[in-house]
Protein backbone atom coordinates (compact mmCIF):
# COMPACT_ATOMS: atom_id res chain seq x y z
CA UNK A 1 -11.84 -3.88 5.60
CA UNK A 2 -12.72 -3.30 9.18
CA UNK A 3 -15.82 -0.52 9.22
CA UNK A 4 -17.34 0.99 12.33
CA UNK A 5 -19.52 3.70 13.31
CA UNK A 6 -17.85 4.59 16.59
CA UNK A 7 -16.38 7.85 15.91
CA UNK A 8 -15.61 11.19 17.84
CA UNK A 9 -14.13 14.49 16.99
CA UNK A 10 -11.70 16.67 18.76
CA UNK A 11 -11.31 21.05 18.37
CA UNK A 12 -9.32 21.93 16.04
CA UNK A 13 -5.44 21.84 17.38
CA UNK A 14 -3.03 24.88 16.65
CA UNK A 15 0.63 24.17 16.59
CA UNK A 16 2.23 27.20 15.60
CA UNK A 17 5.73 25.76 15.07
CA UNK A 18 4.93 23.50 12.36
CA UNK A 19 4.59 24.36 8.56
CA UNK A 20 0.82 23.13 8.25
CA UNK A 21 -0.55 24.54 12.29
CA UNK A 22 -3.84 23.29 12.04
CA UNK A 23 -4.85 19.60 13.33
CA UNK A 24 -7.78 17.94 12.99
CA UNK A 25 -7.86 15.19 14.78
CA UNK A 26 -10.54 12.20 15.56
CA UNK A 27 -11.03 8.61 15.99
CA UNK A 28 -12.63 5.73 14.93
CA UNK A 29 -13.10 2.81 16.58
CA UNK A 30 -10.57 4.26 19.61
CA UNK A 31 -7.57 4.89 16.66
CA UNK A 32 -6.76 8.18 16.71
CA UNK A 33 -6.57 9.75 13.31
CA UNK A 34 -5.37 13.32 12.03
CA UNK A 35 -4.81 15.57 8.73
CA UNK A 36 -2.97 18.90 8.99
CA UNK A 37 -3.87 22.33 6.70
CA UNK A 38 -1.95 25.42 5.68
CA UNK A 39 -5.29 27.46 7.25
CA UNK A 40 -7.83 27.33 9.87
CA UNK A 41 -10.21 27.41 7.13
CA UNK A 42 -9.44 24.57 5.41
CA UNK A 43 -9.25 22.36 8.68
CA UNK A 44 -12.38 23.62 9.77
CA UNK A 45 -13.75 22.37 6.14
CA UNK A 46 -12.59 19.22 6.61
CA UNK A 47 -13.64 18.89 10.13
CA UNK A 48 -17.46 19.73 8.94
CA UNK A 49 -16.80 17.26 5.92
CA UNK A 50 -16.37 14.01 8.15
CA UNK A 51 -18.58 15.07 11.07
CA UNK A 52 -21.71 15.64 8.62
CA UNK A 53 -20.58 11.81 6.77
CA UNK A 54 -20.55 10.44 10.60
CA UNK A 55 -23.88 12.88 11.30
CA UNK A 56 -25.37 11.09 8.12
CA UNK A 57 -24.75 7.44 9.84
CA UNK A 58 -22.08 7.03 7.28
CA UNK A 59 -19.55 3.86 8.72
CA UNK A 60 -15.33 4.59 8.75
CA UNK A 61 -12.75 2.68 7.92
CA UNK A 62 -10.31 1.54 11.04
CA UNK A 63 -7.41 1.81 9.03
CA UNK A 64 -7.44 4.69 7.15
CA UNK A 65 -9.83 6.64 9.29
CA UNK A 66 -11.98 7.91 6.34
CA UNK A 67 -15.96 7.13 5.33
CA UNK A 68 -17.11 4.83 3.59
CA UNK A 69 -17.92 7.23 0.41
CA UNK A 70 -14.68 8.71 0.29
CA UNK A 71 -12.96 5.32 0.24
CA UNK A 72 -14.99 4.26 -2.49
CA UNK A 73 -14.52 7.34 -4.85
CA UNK A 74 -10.79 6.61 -4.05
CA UNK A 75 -10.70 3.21 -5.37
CA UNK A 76 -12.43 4.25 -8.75
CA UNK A 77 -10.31 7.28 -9.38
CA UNK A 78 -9.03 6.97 -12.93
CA UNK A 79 -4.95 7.18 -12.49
CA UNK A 80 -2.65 9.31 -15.05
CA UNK A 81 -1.19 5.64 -15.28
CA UNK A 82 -4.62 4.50 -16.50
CA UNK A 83 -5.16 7.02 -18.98
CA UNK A 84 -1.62 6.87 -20.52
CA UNK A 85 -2.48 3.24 -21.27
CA UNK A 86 -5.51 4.06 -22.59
CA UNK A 87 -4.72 6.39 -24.69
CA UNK A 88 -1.15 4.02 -26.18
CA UNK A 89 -4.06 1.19 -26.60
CA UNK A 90 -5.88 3.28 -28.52
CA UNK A 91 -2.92 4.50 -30.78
């Protein structure tokens, strides 16, 4: 897992003809990465969400473009895999 703190954040981009118009784009490490929302709001909320983790001296992954924090809760997300087997174990 490549991490880096070099990360910068573009406006918000508006593309009317698509079915989720709002881009937010940014990059890490010179990768460019971008989500797209339903609402300004929303992108605007996610926007704030990774600029205050990057604010906060927070590194990012190259790859997938997210903090460090984000990747972690990702990995120990409990699956509805996982809990089906839990709960057949425990039958």
């Amino acid at each position: 897992m490549a991490i880096s703190y070099n990360v910068r954040f573009w406006d918000i981009r508006e593309r009317p003809d698509r079915r989720k118009p709002f881009t937010v784009r940014w990059t890490v490490d010179g990768r460019e990465k971008s989500e797209s929302f339903m609402t300004f709001g929303l992108a605007d909320s996610r926007r704030s969400k990774l600029m205050t983790a990057a604010r906060e001296g927070e590194p990012f992954d190259v790859l997938t473009g997210l903090p460090a924090s984000e990747l972690r809760a990702i990995k120990h997300r409990t699956t509805w895999y996982d809990l089906v087997h839990e709960y057949l174990d425990q039958r």
